[in-house]
PDB file of N, CA and C in Angstrom:
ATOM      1  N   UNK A   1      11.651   1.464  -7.477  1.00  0.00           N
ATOM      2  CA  UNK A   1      11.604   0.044  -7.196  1.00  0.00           C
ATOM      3  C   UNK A   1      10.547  -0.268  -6.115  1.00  0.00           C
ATOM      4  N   UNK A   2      10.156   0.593  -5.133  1.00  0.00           N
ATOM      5  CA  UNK A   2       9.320   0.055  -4.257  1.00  0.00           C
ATOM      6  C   UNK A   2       7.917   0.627  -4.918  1.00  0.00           C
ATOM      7  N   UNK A   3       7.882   1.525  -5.154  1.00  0.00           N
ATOM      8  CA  UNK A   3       6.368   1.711  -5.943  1.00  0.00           C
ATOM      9  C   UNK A   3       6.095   0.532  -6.717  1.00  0.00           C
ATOM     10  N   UNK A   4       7.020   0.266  -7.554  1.00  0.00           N
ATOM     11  CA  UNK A   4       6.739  -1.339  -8.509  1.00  0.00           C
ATOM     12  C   UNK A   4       6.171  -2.159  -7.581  1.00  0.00           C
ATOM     13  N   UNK A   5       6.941  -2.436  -7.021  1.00  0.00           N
ATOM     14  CA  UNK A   5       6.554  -3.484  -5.601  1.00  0.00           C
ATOM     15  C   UNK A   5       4.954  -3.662  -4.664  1.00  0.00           C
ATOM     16  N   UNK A   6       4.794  -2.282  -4.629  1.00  0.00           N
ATOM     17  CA  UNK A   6       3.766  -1.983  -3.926  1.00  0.00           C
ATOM     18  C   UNK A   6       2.552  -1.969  -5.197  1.00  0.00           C
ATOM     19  N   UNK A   7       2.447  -1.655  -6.318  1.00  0.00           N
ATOM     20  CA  UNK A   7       1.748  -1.311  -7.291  1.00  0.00           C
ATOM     21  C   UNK A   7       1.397  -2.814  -7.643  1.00  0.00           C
ATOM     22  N   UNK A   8       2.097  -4.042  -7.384  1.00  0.00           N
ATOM     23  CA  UNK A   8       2.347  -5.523  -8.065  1.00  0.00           C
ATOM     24  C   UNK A   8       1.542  -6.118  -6.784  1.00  0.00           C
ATOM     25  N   UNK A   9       2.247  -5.529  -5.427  1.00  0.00           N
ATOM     26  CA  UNK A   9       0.611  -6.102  -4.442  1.00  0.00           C
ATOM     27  C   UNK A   9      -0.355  -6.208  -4.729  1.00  0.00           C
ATOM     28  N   UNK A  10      -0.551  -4.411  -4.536  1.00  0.00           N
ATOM     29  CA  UNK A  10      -2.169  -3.879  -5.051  1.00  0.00           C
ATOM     30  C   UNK A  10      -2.588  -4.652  -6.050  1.00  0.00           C
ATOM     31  N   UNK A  11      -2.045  -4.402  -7.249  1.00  0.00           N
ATOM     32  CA  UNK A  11      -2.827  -5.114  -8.353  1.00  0.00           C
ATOM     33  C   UNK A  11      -3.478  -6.850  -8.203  1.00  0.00           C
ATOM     34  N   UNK A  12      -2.340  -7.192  -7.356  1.00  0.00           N
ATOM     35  CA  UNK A  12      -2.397  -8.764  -7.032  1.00  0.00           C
ATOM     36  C   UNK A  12      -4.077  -8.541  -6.004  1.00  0.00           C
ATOM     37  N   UNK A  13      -3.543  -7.852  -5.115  1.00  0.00           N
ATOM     38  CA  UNK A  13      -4.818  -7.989  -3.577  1.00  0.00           C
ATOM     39  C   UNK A  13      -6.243  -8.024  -4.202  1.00  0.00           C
ATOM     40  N   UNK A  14      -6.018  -6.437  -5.208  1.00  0.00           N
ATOM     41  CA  UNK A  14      -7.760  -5.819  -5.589  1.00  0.00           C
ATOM     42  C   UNK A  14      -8.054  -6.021  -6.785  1.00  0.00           C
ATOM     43  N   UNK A  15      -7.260  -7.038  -7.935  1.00  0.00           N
ATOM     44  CA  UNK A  15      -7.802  -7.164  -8.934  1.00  0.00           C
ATOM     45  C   UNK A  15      -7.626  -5.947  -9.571  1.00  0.00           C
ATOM     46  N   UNK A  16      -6.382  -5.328 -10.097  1.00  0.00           N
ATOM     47  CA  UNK A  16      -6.813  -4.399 -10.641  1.00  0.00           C
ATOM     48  C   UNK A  16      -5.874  -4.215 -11.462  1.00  0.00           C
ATOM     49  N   UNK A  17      -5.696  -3.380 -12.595  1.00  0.00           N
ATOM     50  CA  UNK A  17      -4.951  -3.456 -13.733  1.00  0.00           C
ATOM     51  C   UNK A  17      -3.505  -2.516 -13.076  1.00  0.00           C
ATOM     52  N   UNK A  18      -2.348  -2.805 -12.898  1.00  0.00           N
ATOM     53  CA  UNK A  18      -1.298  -2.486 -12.425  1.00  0.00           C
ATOM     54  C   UNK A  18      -1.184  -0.973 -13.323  1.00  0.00           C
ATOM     55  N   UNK A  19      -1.029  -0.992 -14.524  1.00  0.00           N
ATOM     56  CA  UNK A  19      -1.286   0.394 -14.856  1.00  0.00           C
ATOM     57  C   UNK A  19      -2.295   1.473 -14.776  1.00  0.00           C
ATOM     58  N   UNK A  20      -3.408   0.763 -14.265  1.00  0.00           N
ATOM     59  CA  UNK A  20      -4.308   1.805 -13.235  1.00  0.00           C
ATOM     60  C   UNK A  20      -3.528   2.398 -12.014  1.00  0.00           C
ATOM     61  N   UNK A  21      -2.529   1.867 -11.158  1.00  0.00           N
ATOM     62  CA  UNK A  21      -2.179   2.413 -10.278  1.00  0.00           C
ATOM     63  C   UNK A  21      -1.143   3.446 -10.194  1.00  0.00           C
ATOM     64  N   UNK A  22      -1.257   4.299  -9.438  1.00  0.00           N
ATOM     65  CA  UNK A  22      -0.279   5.710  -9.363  1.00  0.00           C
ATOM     66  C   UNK A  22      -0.009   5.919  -8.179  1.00  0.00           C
ATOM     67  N   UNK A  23       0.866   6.743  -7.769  1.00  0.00           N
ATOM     68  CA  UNK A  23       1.354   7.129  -7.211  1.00  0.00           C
ATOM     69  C   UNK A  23       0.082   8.247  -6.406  1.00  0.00           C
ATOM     70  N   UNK A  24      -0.567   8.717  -6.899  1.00  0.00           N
ATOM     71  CA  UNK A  24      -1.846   9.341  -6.620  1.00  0.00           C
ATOM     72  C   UNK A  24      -3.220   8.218  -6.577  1.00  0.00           C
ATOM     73  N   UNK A  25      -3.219   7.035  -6.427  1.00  0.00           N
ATOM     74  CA  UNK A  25      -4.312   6.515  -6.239  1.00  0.00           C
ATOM     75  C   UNK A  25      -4.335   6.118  -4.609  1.00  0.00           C
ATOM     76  N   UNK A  26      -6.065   6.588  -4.623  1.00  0.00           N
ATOM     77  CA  UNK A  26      -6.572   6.640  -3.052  1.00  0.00           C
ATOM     78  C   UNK A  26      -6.601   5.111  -2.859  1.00  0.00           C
ATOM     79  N   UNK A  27      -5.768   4.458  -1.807  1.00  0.00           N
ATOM     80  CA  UNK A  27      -6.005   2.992  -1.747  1.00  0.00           C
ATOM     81  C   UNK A  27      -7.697   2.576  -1.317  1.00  0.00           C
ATOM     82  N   UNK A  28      -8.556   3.226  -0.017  1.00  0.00           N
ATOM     83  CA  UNK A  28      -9.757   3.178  -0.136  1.00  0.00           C
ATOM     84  C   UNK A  28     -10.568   3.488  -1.070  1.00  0.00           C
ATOM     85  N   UNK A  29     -10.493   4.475  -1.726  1.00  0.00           N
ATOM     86  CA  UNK A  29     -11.372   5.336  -2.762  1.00  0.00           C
ATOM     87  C   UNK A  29     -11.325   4.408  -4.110  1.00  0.00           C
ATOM     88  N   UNK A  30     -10.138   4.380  -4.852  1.00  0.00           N
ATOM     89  CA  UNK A  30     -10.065   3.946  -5.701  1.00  0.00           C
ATOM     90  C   UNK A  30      -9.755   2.402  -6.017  1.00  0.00           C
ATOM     91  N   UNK A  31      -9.691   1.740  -5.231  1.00  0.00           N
ATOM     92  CA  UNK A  31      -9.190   0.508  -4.835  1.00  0.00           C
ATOM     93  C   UNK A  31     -10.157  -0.049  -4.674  1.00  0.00           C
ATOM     94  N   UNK A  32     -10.889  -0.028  -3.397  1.00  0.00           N
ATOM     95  CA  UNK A  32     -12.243  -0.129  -2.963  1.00  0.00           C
ATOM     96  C   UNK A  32     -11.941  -1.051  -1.226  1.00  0.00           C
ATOM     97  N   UNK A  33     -10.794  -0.755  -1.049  1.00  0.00           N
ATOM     98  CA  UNK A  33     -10.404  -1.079   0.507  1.00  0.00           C
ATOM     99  C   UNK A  33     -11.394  -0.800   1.550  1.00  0.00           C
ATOM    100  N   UNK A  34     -11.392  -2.013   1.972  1.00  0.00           N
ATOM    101  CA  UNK A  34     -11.734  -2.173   3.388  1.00  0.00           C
ATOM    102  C   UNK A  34     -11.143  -2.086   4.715  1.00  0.00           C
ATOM    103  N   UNK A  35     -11.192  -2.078   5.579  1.00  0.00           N
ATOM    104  CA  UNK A  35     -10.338  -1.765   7.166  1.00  0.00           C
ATOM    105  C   UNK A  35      -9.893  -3.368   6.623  1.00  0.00           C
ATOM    106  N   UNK A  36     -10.299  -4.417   6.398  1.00  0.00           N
ATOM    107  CA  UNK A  36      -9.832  -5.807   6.542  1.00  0.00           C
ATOM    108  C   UNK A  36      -8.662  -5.583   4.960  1.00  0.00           C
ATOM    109  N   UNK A  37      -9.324  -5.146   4.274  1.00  0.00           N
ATOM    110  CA  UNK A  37      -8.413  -5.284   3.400  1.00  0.00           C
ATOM    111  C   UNK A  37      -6.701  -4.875   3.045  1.00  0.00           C
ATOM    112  N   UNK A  38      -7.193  -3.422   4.145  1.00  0.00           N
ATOM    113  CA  UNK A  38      -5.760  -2.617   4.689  1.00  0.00           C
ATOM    114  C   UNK A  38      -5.200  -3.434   5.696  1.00  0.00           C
ATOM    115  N   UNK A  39      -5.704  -3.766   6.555  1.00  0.00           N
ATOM    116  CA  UNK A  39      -4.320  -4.885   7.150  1.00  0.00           C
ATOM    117  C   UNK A  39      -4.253  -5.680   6.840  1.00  0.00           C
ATOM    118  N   UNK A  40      -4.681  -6.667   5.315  1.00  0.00           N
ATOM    119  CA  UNK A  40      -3.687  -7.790   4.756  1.00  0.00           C
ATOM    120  C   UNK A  40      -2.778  -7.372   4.249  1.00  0.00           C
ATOM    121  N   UNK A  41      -3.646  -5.975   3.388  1.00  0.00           N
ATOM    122  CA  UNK A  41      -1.901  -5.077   2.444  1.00  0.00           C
ATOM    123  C   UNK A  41      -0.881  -4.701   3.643  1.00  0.00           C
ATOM    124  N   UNK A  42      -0.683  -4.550   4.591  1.00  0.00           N
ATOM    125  CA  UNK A  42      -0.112  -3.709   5.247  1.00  0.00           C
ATOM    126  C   UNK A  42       0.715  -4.769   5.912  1.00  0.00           C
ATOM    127  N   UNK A  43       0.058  -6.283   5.913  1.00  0.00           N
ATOM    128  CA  UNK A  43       0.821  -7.555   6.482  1.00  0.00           C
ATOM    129  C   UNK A  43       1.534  -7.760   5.180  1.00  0.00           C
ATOM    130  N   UNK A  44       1.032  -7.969   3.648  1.00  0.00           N
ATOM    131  CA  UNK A  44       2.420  -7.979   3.189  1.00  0.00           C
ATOM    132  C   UNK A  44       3.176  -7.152   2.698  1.00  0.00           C
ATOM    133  N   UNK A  45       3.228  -5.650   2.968  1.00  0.00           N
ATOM    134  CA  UNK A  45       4.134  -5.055   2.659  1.00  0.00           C
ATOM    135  C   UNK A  45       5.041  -4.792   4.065  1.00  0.00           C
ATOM    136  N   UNK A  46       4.741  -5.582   5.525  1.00  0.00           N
ATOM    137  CA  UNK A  46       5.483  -5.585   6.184  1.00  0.00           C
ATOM    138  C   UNK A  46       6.453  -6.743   5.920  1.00  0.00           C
ATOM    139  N   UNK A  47       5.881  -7.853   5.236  1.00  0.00           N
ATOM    140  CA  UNK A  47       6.477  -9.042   4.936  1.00  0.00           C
ATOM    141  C   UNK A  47       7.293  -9.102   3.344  1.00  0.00           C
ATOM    142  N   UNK A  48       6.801  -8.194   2.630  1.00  0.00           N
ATOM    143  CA  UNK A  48       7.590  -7.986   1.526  1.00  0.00           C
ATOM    144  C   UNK A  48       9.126  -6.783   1.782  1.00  0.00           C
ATOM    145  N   UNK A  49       8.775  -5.880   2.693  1.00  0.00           N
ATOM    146  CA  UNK A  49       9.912  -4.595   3.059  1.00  0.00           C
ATOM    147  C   UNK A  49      10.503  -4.702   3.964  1.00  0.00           C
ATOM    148  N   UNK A  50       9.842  -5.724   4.889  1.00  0.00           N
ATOM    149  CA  UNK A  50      10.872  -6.042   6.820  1.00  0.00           C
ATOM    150  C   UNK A  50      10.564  -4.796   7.251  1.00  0.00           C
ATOM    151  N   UNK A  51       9.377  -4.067   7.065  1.00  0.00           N
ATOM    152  CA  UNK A  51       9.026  -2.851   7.703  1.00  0.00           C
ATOM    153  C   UNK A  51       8.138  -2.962   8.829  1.00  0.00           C
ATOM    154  N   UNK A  52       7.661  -2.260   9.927  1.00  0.00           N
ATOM    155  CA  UNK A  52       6.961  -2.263  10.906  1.00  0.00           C
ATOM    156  C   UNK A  52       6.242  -1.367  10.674  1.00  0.00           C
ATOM    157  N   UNK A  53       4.395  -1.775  10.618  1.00  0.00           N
ATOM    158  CA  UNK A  53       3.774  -0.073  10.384  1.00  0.00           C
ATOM    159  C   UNK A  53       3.137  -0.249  11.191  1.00  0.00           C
ATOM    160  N   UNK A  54       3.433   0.803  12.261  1.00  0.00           N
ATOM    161  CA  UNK A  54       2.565   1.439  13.247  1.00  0.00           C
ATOM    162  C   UNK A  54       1.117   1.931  13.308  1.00  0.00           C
ATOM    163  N   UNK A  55       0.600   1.752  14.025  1.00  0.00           N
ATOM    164  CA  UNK A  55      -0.888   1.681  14.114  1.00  0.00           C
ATOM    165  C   UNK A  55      -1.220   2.854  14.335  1.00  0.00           C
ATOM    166  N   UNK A  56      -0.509   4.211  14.902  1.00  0.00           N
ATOM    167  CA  UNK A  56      -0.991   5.493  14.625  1.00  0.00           C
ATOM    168  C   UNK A  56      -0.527   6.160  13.259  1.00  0.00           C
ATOM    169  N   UNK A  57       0.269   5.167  12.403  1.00  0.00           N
ATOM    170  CA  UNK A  57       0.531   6.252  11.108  1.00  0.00           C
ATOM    171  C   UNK A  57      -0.420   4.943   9.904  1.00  0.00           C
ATOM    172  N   UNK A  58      -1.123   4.514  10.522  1.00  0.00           N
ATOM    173  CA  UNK A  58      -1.962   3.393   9.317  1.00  0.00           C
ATOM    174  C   UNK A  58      -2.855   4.659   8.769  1.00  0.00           C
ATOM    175  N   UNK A  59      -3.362   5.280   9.581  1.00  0.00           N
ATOM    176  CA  UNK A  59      -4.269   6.409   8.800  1.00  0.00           C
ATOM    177  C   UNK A  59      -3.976   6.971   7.844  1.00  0.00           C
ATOM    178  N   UNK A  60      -2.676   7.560   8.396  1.00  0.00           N
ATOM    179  CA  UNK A  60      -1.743   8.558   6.824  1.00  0.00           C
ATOM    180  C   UNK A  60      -1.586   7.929   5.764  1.00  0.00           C
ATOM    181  N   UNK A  61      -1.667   6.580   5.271  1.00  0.00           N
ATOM    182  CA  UNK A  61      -0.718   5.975   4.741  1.00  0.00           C
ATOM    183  C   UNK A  61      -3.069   5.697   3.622  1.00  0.00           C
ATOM    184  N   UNK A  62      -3.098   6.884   3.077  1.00  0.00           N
ATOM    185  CA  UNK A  62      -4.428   6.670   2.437  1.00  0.00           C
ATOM    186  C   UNK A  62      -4.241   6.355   0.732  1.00  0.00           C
ATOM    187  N   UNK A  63      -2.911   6.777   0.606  1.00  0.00           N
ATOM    188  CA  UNK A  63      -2.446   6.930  -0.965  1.00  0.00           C
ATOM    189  C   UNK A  63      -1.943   6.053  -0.924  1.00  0.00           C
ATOM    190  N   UNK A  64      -1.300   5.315  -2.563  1.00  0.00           N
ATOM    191  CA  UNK A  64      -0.001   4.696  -2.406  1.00  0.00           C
ATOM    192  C   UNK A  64       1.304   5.388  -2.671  1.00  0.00           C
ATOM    193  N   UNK A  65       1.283   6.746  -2.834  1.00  0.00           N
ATOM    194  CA  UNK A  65       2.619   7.259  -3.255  1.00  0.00           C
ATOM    195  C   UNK A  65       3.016   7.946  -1.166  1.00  0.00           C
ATOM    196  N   UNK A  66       1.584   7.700  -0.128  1.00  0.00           N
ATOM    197  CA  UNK A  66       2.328   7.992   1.238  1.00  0.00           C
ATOM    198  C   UNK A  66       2.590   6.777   1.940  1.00  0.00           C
ATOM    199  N   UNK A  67       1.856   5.790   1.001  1.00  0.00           N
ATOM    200  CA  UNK A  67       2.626   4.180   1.515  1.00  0.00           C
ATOM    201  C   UNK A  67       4.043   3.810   1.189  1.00  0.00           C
ATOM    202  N   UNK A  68       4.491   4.608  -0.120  1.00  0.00           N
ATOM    203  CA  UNK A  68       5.774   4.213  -0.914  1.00  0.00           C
ATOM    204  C   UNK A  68       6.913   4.740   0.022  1.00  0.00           C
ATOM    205  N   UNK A  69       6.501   6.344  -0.077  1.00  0.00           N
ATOM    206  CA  UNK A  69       7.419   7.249   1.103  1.00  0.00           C
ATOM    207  C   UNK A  69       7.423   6.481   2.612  1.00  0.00           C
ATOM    208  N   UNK A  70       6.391   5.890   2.850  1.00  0.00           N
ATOM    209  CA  UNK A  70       6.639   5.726   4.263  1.00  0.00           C
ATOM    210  C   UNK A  70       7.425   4.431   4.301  1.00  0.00           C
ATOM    211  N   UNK A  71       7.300   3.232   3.219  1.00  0.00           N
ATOM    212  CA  UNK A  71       8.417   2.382   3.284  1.00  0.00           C
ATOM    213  C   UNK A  71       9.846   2.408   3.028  1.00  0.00           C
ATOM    214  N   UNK A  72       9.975   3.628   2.121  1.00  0.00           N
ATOM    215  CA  UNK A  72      11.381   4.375   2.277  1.00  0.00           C
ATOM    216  C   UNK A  72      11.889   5.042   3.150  1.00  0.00           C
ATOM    217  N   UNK A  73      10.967   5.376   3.940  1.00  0.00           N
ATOM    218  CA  UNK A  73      11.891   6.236   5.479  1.00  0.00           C
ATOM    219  C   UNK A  73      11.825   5.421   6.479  1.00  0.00           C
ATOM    220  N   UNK A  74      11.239   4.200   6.429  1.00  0.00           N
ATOM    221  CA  UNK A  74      11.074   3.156   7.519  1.00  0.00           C
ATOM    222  C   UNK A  74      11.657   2.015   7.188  1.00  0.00           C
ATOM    223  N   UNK A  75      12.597   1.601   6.179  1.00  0.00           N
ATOM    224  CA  UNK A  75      13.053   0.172   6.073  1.00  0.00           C
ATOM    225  C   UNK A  75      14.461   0.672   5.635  1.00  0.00           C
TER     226      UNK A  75
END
């Protein structure tokens, strides 16, 4: 359920075909993210999960399957 969630952002933010996205897609790499573009995603998946993401684990969070995990151990 939260991969859906997160996969229905993405697709919404970058224009991109929702079944392009995996669990293995690089949000910079394959996406084509920007530093600006990662903290709008990151404002609404704090606003879609009631999650808080910390500014030393924004780095880790390069995939969407370590964005998915990290909104499951944090909300």
């Amino acid at each position: 359920m939260v991969f859906e969630k997160v996969r229905e952002l993405l697709a919404k933010q970058f224009e991109a075909d929702e079944d392009s996205i995996t669990l293995e897609t690089n949000i910079s790499e394959d996406l084509g993210a920007d530093s600006l573009d990662v903290f709008d995603l990151l404002m609404s998946v704090e606003d879609e999960f009631s999650v808080d993401v910390a500014d030393e684990d924004i780095e880790s969070l390069k995939t969407v399957g370590a964005l998915v995990r990290y909104i499951e151990e944090n909300s």
